[in-house]
Protein backbone atom coordinates (compact mmCIF):
# COMPACT_ATOMS: atom_id res chain seq x y z
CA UNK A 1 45.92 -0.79 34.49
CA UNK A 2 49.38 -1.63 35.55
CA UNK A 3 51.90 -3.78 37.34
CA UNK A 4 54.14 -4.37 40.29
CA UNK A 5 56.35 -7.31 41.15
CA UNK A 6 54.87 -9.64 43.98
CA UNK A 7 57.03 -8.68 46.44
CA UNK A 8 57.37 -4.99 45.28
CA UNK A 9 57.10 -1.91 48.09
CA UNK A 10 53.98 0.84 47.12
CA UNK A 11 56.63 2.68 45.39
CA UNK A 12 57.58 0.24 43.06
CA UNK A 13 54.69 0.32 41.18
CA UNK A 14 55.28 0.95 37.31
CA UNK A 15 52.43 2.12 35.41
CA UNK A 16 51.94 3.09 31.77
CA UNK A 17 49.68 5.75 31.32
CA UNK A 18 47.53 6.60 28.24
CA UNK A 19 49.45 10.11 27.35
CA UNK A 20 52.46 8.35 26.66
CA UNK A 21 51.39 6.09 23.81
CA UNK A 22 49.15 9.26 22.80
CA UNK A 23 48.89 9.90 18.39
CA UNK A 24 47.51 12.55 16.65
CA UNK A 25 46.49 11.48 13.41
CA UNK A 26 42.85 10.13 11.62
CA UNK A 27 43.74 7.35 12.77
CA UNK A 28 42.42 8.28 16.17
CA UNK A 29 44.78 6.15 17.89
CA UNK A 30 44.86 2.84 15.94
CA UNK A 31 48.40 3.50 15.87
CA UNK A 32 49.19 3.36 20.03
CA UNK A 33 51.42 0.71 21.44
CA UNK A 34 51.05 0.20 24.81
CA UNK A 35 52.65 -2.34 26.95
CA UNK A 36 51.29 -3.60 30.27
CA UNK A 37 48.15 -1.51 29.55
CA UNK A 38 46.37 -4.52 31.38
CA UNK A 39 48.35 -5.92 34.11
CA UNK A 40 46.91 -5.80 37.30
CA UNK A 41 47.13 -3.10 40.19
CA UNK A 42 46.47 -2.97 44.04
CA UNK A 43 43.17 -0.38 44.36
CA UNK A 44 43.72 3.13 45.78
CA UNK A 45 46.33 3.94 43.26
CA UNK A 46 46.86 7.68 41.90
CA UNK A 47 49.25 8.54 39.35
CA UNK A 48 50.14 11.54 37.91
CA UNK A 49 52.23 12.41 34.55
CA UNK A 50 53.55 14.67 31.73
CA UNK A 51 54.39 13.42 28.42
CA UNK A 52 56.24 15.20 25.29
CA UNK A 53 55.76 12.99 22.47
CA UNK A 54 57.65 13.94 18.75
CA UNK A 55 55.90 12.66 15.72
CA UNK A 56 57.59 13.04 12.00
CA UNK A 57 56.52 11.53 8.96
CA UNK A 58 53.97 10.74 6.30
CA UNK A 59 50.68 11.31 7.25
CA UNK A 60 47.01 10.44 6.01
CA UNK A 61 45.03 12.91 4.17
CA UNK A 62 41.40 12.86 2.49
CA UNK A 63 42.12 11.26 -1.19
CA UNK A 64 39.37 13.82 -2.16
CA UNK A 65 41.13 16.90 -1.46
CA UNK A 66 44.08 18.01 -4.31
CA UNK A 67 46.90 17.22 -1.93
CA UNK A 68 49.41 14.70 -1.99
CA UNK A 69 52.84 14.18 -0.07
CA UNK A 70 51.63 15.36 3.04
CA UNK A 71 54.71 15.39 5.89
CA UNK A 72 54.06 16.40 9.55
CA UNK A 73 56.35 17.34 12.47
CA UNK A 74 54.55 17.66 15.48
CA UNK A 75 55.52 18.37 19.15
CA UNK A 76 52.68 17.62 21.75
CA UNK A 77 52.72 17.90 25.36
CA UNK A 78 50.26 15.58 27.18
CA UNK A 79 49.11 15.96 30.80
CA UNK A 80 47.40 13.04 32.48
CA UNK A 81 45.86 11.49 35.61
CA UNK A 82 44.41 8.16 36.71
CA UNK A 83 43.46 6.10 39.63
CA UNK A 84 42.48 2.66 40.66
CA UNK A 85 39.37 1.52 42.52
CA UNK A 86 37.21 -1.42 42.79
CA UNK A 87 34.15 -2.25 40.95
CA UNK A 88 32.00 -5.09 41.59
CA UNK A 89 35.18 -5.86 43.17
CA UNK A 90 36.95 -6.33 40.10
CA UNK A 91 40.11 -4.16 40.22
CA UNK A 92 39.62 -1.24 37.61
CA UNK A 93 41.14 2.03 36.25
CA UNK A 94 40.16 5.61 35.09
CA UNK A 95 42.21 7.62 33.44
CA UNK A 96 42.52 11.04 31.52
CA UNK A 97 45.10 13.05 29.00
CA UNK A 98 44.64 16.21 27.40
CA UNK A 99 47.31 17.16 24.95
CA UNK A 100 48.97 20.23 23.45
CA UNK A 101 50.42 20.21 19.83
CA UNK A 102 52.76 22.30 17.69
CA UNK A 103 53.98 21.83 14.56
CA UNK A 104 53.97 22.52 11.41
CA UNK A 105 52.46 20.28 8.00
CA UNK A 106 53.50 20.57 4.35
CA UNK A 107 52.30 18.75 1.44
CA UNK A 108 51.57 19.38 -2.40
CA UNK A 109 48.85 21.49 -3.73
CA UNK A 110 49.00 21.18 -7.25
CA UNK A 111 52.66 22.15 -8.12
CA UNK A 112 53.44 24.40 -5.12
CA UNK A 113 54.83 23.02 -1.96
CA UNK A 114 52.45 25.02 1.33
CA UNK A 115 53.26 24.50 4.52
CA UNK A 116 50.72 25.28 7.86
CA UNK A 117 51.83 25.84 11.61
CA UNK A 118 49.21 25.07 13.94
CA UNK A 119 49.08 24.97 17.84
CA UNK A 120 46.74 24.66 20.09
CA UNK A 121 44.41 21.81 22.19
CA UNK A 122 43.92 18.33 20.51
CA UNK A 123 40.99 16.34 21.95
CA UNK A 124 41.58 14.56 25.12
CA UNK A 125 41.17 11.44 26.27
CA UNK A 126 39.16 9.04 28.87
CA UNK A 127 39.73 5.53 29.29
CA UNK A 128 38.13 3.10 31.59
CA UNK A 129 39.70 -0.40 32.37
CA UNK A 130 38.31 -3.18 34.25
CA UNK A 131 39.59 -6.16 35.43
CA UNK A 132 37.39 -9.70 33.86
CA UNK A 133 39.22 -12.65 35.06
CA UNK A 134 42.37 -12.62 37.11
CA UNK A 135 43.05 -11.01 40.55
CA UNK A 136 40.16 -9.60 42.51
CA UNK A 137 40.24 -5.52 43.81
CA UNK A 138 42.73 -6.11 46.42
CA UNK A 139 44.56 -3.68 48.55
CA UNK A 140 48.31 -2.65 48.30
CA UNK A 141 49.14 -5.40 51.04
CA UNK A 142 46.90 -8.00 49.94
CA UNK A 143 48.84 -7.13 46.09
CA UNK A 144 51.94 -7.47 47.63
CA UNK A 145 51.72 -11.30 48.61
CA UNK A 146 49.48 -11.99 45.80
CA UNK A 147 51.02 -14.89 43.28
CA UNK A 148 50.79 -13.31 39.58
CA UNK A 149 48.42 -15.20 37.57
CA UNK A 150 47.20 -14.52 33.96
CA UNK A 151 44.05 -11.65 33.65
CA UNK A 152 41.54 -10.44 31.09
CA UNK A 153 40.73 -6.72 31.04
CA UNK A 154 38.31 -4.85 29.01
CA UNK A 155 38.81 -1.41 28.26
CA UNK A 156 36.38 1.66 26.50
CA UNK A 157 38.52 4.66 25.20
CA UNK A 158 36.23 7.82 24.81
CA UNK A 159 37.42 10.95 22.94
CA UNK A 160 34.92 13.76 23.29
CA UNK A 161 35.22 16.67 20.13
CA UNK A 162 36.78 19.28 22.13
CA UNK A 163 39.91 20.09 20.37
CA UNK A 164 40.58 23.03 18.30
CA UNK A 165 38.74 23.00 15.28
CA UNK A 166 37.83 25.33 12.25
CA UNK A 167 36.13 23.99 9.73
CA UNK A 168 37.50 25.91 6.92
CA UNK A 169 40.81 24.14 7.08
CA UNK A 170 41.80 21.16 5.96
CA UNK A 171 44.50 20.60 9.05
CA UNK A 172 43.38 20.69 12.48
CA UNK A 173 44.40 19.61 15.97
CA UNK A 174 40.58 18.17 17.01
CA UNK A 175 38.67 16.14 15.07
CA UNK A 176 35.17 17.28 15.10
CA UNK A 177 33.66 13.88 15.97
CA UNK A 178 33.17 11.42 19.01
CA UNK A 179 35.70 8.64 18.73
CA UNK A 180 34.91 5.26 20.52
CA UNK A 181 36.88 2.35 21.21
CA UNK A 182 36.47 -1.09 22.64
CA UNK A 183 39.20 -3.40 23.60
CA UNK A 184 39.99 -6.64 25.13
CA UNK A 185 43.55 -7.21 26.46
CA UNK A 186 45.02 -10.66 27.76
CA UNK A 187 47.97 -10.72 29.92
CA UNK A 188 50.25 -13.39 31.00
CA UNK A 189 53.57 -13.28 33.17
CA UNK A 190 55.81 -15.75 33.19
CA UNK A 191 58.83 -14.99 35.58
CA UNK A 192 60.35 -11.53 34.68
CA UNK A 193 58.64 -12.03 31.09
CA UNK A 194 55.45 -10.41 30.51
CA UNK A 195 53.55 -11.49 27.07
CA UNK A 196 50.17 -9.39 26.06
CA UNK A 197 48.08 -9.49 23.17
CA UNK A 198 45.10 -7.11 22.47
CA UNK A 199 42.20 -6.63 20.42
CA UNK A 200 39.90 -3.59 19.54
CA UNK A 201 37.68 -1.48 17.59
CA UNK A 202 37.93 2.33 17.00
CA UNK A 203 34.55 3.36 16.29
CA UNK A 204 33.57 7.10 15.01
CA UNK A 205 30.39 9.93 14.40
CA UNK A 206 30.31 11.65 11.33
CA UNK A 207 31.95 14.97 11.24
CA UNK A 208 29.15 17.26 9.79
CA UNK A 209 31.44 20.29 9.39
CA UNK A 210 34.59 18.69 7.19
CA UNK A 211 35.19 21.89 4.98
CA UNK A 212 31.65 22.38 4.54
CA UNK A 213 30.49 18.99 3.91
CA UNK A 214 30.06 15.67 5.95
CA UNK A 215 32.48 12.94 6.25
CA UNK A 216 32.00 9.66 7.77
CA UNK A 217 34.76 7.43 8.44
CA UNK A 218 34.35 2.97 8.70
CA UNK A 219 35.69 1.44 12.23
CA UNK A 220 38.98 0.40 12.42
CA UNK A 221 39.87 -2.73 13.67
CA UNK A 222 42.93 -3.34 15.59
CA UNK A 223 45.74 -5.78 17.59
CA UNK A 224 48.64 -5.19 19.65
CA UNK A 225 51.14 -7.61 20.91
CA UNK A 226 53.64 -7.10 23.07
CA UNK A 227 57.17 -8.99 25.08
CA UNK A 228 58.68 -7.45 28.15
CA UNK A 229 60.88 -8.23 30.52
CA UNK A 230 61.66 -6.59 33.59
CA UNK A 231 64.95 -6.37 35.18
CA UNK A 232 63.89 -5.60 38.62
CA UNK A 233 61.22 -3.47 39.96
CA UNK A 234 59.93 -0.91 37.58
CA UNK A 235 63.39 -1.02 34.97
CA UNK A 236 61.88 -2.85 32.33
CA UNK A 237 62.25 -2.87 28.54
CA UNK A 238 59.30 -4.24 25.96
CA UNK A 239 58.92 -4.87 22.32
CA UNK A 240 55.64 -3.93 20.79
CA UNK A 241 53.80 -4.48 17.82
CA UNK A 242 50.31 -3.33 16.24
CA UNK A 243 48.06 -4.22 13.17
CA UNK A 244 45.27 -1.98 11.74
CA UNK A 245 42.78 -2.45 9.47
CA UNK A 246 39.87 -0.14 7.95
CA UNK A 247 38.80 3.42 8.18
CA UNK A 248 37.49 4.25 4.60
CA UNK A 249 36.13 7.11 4.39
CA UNK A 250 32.92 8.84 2.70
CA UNK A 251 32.89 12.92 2.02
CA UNK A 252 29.52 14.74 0.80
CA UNK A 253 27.84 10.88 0.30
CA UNK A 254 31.31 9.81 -2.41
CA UNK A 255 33.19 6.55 -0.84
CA UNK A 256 37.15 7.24 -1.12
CA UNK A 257 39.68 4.45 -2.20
CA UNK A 258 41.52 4.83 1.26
CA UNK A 259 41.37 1.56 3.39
CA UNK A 260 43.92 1.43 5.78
CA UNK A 261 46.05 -1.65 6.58
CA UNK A 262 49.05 -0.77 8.51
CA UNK A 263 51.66 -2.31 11.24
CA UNK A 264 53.83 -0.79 13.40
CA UNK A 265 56.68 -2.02 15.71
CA UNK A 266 58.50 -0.22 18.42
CA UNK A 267 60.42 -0.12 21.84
CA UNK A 268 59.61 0.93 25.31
CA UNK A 269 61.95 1.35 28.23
CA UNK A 270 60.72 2.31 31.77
CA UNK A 271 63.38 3.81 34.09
CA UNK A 272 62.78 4.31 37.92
CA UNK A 273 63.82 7.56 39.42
CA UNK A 274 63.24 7.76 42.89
CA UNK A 275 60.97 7.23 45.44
CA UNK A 276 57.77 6.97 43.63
CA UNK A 277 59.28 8.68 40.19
CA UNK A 278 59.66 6.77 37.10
CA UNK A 279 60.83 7.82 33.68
CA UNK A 280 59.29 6.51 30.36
CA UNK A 281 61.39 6.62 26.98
CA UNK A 282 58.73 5.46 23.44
CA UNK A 283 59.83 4.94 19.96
CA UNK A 284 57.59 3.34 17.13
CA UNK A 285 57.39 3.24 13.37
CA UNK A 286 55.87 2.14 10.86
CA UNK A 287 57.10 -1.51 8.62
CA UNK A 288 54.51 -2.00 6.14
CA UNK A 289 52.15 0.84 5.06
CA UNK A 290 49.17 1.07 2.52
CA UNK A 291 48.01 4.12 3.35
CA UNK A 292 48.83 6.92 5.78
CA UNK A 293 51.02 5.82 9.22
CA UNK A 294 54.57 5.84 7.85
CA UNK A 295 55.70 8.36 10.50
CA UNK A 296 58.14 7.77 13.58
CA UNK A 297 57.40 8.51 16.94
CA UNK A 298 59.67 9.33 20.07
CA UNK A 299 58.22 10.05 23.19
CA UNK A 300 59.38 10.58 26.78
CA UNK A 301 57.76 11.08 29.89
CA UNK A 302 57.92 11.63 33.62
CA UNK A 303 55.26 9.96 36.22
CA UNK A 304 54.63 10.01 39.89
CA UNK A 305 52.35 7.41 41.71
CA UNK A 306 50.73 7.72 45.22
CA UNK A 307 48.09 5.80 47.47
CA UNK A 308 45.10 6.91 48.86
């Protein structure tokens, strides 16, 4: 869910949707920052986006396989729409991306340096967010008047196997596996400042088909914090940080030495337009790496909200 400032008009609102903060990678997402993921929103919201998101860098590969140095540059394209309704009349969001991706990834086989192009859909996404303990569902006018208080939100991220996959590669853009995650998110404001910490769990099914064996994969735990402040309604800048931990992984029944434990920091700036436009501009990367996630991300995007 999102947020708007007390005394903000309908199209003031600023939301963050999921595409933006959208990874490929293992990971399955660990890696996302996204700020104001949980502040509140008036119900009867619709907003509507496209995302282009540029990821470069290391990337994490299974230690079983005879490659090593593994460097990716992908483009992807991400489409998404959510909404805002009521539920138990707790204010709550729904919200879906589906993403393209191009690029190309190299790495070390043996001595020889091969490099793969693929392009094509990744899996998508749905996400579900409901409001625990703050404002009530209330409606754009009741929002508008409201005083902000602090709020608890818990969220369930579901990505269904339905990106392209073949499993006699080794690189593909869909995993092959249901991807689960559970998350509470805390958010306080505090004049224009806006402080949120979160907490989660990316949980996974095994992928029966990884180059003609199975491979499981551990849940990853993970946390998010983040700082914002906003300069008036819907121009706002926030600094974001994230820690995750686990994901070892087990091929054809053999455990592999790969535990992840990884942070990343990064920037976002959100830009009105006009009207009910607003811009998005992402960059993250990673500070301290163990394995896989020492790539940089820069992502824009362009969003347009609308009431029932």
């Amino acid at each position: 869910m999102c947020g708007v400032g007390r005394t903000a008009a309908p199209w003031s609102i600023h939301c963050a949707l999921l595409f933006l903060f959208w990874v490929p990678g293992a990971t399955c997402g660990a890696q996302e920052l996204e700020p104001r993921a949980y502040s509140p929103n008036p119900i009867g919201l619709n907003f509507f986006g496209i995302g282009f998101v540029r990821t470069s860098g290391g990337v994490l590969v299974d230690p079983s396989l005879p490659v090593s140095n593994v460097d990716a540059r992908l483009n992807s394209a991400v489409l998404g729409y959510g909404r805002t309704f009521s539920v138990f009349h707790r204010s709550a969001s729904a919200a879906v991306a589906v993403p393209y991706v191009e690029g190309e990834v190299a790495g070390d086989v043996g001595e020889n340096r091969r490099e793969v192009q693929r392009s094509g859909f990744a899996d998508p996404r749905l996400r579900l967010t409901v409001n625990l303990i703050g404002d009530e569902a209330l409606t754009p006018a009741q929002f508008a008047v409201r005083k902000p208080a602090t709020s608890l939100g818990a969220t369930i991220v579901v990505v269904p196997p339905l990106g392209e996959y073949d499993s006699s590669k080794l690189v593909n853009l869909g995993a092959n596996r249901w991807a689960v995650k559970l998350e509470l998110g805390l958010s306080h404001p505090h004049g224009p400042w806006h402080l949120e910490t979160y907490g989660g769990v990316w949980m996974f099914t095994e992928n029966e088909r990884f180059l003609g064996v199975g491979r499981k994969q551990d849940p990853i735990s993970t946390v998010q914090a983040h700082v914002s402040y906003t300069f008036r309604p819907r121009l706002w800048l926030a600094a974001n940080a994230t820690y995750y931990r686990g994901g070892e992984t087990t091929v054809d029944g053999r455990g592999n030495a790969d535990l992840q434990s990884n942070t990343r920091i990064g920037l976002t700036l959100s830009l009105p337009i006009r009207g009910r436009q607003s811009t998005k501009i992402t960059w993250s990367d990673g500070v301290a790496t163990r394995i896989g996630g020492d790539f940089t991300i820069i992502g824009v995007a362009w969003q347009y909200t609308w009431f029932d």
